[in-house]
Protein backbone atom coordinates (compact mmCIF):
# COMPACT_ATOMS: atom_id res chain seq x y z
CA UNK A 1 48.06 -25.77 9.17
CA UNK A 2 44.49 -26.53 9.72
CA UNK A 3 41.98 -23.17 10.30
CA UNK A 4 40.16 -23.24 13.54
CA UNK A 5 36.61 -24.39 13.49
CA UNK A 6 35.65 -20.83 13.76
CA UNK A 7 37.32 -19.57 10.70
CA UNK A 8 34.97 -18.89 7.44
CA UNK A 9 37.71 -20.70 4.56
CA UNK A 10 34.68 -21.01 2.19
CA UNK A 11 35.06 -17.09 2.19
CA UNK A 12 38.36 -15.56 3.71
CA UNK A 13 39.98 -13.72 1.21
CA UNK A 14 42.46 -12.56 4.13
CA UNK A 15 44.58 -14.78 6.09
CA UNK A 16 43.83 -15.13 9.82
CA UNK A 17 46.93 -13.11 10.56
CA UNK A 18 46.23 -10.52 8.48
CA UNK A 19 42.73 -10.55 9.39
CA UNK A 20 43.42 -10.27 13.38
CA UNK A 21 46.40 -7.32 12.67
CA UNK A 22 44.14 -4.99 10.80
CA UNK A 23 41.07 -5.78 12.96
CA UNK A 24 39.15 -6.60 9.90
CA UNK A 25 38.57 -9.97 8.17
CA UNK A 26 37.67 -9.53 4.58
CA UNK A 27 35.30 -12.07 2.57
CA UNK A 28 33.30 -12.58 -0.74
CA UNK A 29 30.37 -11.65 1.45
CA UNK A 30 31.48 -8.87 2.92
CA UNK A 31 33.37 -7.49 5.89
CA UNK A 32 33.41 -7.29 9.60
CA UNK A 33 35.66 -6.65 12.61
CA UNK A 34 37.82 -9.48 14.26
CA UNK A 35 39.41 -9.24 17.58
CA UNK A 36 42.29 -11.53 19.08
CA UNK A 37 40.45 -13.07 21.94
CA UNK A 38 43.67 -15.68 22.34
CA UNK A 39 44.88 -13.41 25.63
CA UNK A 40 41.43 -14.70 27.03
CA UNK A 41 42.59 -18.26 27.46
CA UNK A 42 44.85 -17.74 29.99
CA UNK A 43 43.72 -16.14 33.75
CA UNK A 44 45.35 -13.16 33.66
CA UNK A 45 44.08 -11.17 30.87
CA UNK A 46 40.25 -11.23 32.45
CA UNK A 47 41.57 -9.91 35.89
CA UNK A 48 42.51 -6.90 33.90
CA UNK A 49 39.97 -3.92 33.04
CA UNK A 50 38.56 -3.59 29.59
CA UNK A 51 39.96 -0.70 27.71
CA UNK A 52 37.66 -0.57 24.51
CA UNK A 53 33.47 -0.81 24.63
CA UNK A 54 31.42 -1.54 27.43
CA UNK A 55 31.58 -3.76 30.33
CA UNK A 56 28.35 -4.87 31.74
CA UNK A 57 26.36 -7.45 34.48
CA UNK A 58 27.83 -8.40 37.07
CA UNK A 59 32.17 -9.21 37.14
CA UNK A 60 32.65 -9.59 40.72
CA UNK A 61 34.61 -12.10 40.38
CA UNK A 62 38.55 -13.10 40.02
CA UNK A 63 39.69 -14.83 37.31
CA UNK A 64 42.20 -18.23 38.63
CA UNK A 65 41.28 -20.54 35.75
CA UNK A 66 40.23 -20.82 32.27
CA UNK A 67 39.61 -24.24 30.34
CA UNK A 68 38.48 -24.69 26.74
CA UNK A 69 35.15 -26.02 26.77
CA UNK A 70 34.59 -26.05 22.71
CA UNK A 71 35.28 -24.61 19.54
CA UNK A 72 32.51 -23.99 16.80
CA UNK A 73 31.42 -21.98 14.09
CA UNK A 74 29.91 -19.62 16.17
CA UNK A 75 33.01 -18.78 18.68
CA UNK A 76 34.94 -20.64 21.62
CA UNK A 77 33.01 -21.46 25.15
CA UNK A 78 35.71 -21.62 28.23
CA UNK A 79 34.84 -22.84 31.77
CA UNK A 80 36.11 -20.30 33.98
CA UNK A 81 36.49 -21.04 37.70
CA UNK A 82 35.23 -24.05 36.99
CA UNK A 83 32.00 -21.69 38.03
CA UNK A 84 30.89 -19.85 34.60
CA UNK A 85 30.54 -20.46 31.16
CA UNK A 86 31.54 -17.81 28.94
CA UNK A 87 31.71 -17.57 24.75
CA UNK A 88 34.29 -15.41 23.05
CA UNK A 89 33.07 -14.53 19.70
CA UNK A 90 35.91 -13.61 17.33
CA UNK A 91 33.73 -11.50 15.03
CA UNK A 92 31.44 -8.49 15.22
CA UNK A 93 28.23 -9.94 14.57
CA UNK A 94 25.72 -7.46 16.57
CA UNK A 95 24.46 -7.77 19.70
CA UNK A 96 21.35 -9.36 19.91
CA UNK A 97 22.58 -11.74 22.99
CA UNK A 98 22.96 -8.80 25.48
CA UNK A 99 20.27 -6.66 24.38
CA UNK A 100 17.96 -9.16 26.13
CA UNK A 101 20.01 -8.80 29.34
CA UNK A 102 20.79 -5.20 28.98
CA UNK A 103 17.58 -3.91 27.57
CA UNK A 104 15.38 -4.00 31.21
CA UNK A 105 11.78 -4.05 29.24
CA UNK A 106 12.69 -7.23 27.69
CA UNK A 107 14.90 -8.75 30.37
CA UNK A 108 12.19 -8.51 32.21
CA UNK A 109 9.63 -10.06 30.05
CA UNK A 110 11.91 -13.17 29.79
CA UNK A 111 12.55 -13.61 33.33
CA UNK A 112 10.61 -16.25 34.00
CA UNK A 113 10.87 -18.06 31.06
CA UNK A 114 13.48 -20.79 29.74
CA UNK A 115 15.83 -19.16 28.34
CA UNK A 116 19.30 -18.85 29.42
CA UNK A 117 20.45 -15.10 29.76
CA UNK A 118 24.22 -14.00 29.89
CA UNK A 119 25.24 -12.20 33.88
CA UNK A 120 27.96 -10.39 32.36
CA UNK A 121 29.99 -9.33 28.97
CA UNK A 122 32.25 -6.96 27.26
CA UNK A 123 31.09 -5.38 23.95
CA UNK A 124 32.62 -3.26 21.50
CA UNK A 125 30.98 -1.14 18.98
CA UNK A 126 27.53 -2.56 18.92
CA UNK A 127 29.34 -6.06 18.65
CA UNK A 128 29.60 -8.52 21.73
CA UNK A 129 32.51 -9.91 22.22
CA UNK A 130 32.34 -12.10 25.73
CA UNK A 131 29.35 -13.32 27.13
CA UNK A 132 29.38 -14.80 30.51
CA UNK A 133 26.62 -17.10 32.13
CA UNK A 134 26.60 -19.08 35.06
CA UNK A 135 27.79 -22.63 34.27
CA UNK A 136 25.56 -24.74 32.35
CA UNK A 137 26.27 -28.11 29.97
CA UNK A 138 25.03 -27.98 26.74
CA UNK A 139 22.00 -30.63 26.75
CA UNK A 140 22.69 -33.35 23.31
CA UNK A 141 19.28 -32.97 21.75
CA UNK A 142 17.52 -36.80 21.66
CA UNK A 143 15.55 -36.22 18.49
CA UNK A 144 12.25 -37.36 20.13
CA UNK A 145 8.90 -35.62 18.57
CA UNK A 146 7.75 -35.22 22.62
CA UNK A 147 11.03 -33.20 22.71
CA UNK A 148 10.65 -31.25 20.14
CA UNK A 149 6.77 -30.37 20.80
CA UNK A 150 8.21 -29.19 24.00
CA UNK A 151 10.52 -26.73 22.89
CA UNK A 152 8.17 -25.73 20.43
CA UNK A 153 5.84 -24.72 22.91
CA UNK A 154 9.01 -23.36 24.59
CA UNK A 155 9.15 -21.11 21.45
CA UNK A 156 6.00 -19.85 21.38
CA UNK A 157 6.16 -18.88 25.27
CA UNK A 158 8.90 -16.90 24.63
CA UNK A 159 7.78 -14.75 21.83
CA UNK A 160 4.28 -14.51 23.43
CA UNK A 161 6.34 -12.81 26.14
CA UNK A 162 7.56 -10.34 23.73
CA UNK A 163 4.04 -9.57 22.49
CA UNK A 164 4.42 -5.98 23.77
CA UNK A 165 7.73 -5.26 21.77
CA UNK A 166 6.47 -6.69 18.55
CA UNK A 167 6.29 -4.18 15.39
CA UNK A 168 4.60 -3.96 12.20
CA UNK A 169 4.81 -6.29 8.94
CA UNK A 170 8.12 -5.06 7.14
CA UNK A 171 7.21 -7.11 4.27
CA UNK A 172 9.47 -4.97 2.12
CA UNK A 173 12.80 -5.49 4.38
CA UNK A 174 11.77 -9.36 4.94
CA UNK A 175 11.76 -9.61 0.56
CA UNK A 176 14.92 -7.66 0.53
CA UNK A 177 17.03 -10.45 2.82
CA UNK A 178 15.61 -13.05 0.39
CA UNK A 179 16.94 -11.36 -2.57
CA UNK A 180 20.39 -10.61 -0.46
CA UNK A 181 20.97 -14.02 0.01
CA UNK A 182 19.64 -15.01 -3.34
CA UNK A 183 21.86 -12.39 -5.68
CA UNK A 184 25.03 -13.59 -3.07
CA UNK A 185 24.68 -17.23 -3.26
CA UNK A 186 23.13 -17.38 -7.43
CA UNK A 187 20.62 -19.51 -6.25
CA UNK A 188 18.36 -20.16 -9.19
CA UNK A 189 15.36 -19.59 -7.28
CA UNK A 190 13.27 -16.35 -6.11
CA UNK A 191 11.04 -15.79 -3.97
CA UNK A 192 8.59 -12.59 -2.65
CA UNK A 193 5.80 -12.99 -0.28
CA UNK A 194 3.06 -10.39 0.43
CA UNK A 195 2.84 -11.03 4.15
CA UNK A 196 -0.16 -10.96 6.49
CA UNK A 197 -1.00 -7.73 8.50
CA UNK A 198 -0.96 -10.13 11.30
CA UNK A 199 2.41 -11.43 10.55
CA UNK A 200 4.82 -9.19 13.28
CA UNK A 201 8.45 -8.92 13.81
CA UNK A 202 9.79 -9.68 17.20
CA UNK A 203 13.23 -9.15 18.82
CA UNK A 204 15.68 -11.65 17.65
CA UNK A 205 16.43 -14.53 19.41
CA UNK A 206 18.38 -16.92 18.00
CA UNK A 207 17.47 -20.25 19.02
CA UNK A 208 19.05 -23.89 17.83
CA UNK A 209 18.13 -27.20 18.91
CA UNK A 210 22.15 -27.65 19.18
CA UNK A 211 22.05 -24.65 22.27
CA UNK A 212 19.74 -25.75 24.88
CA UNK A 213 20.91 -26.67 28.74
CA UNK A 214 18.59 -27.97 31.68
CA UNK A 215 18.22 -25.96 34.47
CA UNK A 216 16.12 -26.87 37.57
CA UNK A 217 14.93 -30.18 35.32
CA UNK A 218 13.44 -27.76 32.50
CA UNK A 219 14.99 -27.45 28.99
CA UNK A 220 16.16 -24.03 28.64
CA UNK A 221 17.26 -22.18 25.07
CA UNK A 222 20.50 -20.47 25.24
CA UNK A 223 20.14 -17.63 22.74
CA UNK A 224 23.31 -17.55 20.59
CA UNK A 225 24.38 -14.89 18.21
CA UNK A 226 23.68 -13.95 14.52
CA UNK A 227 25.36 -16.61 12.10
CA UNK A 228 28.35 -14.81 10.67
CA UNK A 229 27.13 -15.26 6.99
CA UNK A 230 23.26 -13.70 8.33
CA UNK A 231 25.25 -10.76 9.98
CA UNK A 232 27.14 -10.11 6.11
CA UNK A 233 24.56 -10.75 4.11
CA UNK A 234 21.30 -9.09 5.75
CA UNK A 235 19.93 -6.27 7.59
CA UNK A 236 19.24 -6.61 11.01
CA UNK A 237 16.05 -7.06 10.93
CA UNK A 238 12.82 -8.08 13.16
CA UNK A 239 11.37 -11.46 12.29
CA UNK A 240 8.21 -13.01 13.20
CA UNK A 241 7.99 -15.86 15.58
CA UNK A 242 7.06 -18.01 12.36
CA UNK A 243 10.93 -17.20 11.20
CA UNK A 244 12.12 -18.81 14.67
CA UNK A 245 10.25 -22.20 14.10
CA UNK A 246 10.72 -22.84 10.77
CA UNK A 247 14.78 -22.63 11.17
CA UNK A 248 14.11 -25.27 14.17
CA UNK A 249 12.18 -27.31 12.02
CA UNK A 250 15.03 -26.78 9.62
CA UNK A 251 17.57 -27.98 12.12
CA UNK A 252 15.21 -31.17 13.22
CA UNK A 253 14.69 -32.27 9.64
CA UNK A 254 18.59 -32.09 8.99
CA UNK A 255 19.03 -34.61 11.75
CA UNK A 256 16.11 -36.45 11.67
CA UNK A 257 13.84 -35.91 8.32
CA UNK A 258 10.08 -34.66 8.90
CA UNK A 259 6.97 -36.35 7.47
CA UNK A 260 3.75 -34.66 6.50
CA UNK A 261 2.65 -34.84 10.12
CA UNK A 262 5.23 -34.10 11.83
CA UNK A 263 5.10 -30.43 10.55
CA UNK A 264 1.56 -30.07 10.59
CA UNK A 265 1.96 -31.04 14.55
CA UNK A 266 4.76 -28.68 14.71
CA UNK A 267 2.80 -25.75 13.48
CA UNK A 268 -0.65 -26.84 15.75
CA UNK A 269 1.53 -27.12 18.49
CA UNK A 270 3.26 -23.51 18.24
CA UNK A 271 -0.15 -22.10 17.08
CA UNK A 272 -2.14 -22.99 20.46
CA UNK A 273 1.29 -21.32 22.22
CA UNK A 274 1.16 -17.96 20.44
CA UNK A 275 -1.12 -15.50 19.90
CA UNK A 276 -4.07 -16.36 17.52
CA UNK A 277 -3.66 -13.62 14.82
CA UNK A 278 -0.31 -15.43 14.20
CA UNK A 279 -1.34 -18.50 13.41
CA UNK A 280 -4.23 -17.29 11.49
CA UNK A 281 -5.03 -18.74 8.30
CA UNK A 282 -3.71 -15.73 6.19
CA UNK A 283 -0.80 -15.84 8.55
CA UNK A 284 -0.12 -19.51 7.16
CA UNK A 285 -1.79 -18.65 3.68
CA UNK A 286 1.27 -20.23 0.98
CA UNK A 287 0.26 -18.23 -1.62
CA UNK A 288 0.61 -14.88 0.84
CA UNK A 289 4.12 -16.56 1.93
CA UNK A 290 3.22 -18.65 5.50
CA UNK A 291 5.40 -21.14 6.65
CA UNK A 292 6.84 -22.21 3.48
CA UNK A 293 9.16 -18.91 2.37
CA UNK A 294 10.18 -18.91 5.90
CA UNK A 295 11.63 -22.42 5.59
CA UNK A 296 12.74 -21.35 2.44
CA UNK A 297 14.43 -18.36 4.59
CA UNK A 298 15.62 -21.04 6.63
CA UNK A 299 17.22 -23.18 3.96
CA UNK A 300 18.81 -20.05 2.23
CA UNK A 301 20.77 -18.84 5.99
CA UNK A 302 22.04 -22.82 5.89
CA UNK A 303 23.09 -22.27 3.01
CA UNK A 304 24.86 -18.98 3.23
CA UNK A 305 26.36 -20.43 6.61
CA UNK A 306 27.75 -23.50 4.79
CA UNK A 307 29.53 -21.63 2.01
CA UNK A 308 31.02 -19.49 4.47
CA UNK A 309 32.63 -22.35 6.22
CA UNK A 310 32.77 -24.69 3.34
CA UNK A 311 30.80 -27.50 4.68
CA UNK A 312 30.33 -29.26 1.35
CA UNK A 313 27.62 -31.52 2.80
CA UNK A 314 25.23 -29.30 4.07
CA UNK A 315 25.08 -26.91 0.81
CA UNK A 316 24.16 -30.31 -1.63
CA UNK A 317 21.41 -30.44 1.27
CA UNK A 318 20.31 -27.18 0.84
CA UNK A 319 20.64 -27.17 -3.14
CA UNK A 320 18.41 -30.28 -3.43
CA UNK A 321 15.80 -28.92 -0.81
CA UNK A 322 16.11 -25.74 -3.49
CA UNK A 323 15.67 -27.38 -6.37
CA UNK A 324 12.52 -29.61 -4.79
CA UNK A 325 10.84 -26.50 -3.69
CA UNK A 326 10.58 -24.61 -7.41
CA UNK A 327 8.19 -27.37 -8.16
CA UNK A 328 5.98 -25.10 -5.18
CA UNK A 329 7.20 -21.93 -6.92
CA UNK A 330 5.78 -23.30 -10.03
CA UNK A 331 2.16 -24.05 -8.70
CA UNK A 332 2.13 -20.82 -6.88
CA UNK A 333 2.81 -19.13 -10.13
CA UNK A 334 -0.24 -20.64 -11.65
CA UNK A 335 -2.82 -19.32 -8.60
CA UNK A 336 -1.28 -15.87 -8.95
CA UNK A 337 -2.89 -16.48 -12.67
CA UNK A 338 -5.89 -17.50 -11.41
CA UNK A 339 -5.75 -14.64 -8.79
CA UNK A 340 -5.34 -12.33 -11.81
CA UNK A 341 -9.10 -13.57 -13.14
CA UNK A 342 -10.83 -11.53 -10.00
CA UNK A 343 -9.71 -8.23 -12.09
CA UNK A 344 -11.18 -9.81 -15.16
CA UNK A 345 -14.44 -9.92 -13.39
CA UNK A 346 -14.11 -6.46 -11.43
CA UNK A 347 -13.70 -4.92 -15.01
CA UNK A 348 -16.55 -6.63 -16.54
CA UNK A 349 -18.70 -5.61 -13.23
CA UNK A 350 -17.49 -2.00 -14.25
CA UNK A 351 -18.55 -2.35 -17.96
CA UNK A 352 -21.32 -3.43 -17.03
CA UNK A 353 -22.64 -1.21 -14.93
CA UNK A 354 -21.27 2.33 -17.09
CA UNK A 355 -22.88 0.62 -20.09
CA UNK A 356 -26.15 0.16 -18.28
CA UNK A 357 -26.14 3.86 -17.26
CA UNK A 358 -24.97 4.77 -20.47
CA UNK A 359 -27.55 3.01 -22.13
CA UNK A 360 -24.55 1.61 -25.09
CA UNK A 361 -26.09 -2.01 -23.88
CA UNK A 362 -29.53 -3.08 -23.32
CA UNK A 363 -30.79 -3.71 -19.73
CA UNK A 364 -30.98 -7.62 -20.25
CA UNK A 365 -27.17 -7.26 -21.87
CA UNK A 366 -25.52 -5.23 -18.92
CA UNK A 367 -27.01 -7.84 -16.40
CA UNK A 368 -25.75 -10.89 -18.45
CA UNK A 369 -22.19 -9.33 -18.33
CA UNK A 370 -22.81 -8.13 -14.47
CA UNK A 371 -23.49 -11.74 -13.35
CA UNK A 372 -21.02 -13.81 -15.79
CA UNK A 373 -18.35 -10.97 -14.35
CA UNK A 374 -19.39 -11.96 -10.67
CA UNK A 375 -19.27 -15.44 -11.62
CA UNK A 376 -15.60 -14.88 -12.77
CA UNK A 377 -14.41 -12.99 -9.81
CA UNK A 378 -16.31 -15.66 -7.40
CA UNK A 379 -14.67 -19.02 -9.22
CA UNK A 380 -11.47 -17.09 -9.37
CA UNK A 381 -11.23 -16.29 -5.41
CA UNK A 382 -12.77 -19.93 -4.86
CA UNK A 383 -9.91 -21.91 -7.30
CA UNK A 384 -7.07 -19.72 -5.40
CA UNK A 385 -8.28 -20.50 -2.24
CA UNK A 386 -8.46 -24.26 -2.63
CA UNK A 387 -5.71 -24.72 -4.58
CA UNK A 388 -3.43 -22.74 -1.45
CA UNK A 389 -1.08 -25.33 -0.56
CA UNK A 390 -1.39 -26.56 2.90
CA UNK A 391 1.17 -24.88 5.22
CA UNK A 392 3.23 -28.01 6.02
């Protein structure tokens, strides 16, 4: 019998039956709770009241119909009433979608911006299960740069209105996902980036080009929850708006392939939408991590998300991006060398100046070694700054 598109068969170690009677789906990744949401296809099961969790928004309003809209990785969407669109997610995977609506601070800060916020839902343990909207169509994304330069923008409006709620670098945490997924998947790459102070973490939205409906005539995201592999593999953590726009550049080279240009227009166009700081040039810096470990962030969650649900095609995508990108690894290597020659010079500035006031090297000596040291820490900073490679 053929698995349901939500089903992870690149992972499952237990059957679907066995998974749904214990509550508990069991994987080489990990485990998480599973609920049987198959009651929720037909009327009469939402008309009832919600033993488990917490019902919140707004449920006034009688069940008569319920019709499958699609089935995905991420869950099954039903038309109910023919008036609202809801999503029943089958696994507990956080709840990121109705913190926005149940958290006021934020709710608030979003409220006039395009984004598409659940009315209603039922969760269960810190894990939504049903989230209910008003009824929208999912908008087919057209693949046009103007398009995407719009919801880029879109992006950075959103997160600027989030500016309030950001929180510190958590460089540490953001390393530690990397090496999650890494160790997990035996990719034969690594990478740790020493993040800007400017670099923040937001609260997570999950954005995809493939979840976006038009409302009033504007393109508006709708959010969608943590990827099941994500939710396994990582800590839920805050990530900085650069995190966001580097998995929807991820998703629009996929379809479409990017050029040069095209990213570098991607990242002027977010950077003139957020605040300054994060588009600074240390916030972009490769060698400090930029936009290039986030879209290797990007490419590792694709990855992760593929095994799960063994889409062959996408994780030969990944694996070739991977193997192109140690060629970067390699030449960032090299500057971290060259970085290493400013603490040849600091020590020869030291030498220098202890031997001069120690009077072990004559005057003319001391300032030879003081200026050939300053040369070496100058040349040093100069080579690793030119050599940073440019952030698209």
């Amino acid at each position: 019998m053929d698995e349901p598109a939500w089903w992870p068969s690149g992972i499952a170690i237990s059957s679907i039956d066995e998974a749904v009677s214990e509550g508990t789906i069991r994987t080489s990744f990990g485990k998480t709770t599973v609920w049987d949401f198959e009651p929720y296809l037909q009327p009469n099961h939402w008309n009832s009241s919600f033993e488990l969790g917490v019902q919140w928004g707004d449920w006034n309003f009688e069940i008569q119909t319920v019709e499958i809209q699609s089935v995905t990785k991420n869950g099954v969407v039903v038309t109910l009433n023919g008036a609202y669109t809801a999503s029943l997610l089958p696994f507990g995977v956080g709840d990121d979608v109705s913190r926005l609506f149940r958290y006021e601070p934020w709710n608030s800060a979003l409220l006039e911006q395009p984004v598409l916020l659940p009315i209603a839902g039922w969760t269960v343990d810190g894990n939504d299960r049903i989230l209910v909207y008003p009824r929208y169509e999912l908008k087919p994304f057209d693949g046009q740069t103007s398009t995407v330069m719009d919801l880029t923008r879109t992006v950075g409006a959103l997160h600027s209105a989030l500016v309030d709620f950001t929180t510190p670098n958590t460089e540490r945490r953001w390393n530690d996902r990397l090496k999650a997924i890494e160790d997990e998947l035996k990719t034969k790459t690594m990478w740790r980036a020493p993040h800007a102070n400017a670099t923040v973490g937001l609260p997570r939205l999950h954005l995809s080009i493939d979840s976006m409906t038009e409302v009033d005539g504007v393109l508006n995201y709708v959010p969608m929850s943590r990827s099941l592999a994500e939710y396994l593999l990582c800590e839920h953590d805050r990530l900085p708006s650069l995190a966001t726009l580097m998995m929807l550049e991820h998703q629009w080279a996929r379809k479409k392939g990017l050029n040069e240009l095209q990213r570098q227009e991607l990242l002027e166009t977010w950077g003139k939408s957020v605040p300054v700081d994060w588009s600074s040039r240390a916030a972009l810096s490769t060698v400090r991590g930029g936009a290039w470990v986030w879209r290797y962030h990007a490419t590792l969650l694709e990855l992760a998300q593929a095994t799960a649900f063994a889409d062959h095609s996408t994780k030969e995508d990944c694996q070739k991006w991977l193997r192109d990108v140690s060629r970067l690894q390699a030449h960032l290597g090299t500057l971290r060398m060259w970085k290493s020659g400013q603490w040849v010079g600091f020590t020869g500035l030291a030498v220098a100046f202890f031997s001069y006031r120690m009077e072990s090297f004559l005057p003319q000596q001391s300032l030879a070694l003081a200026v050939l040291s300053f040369g070496v820490v100058v040349a040093s900073n100069a080579v690793y700054r030119f050599k940073d490679p440019k952030a698209f």
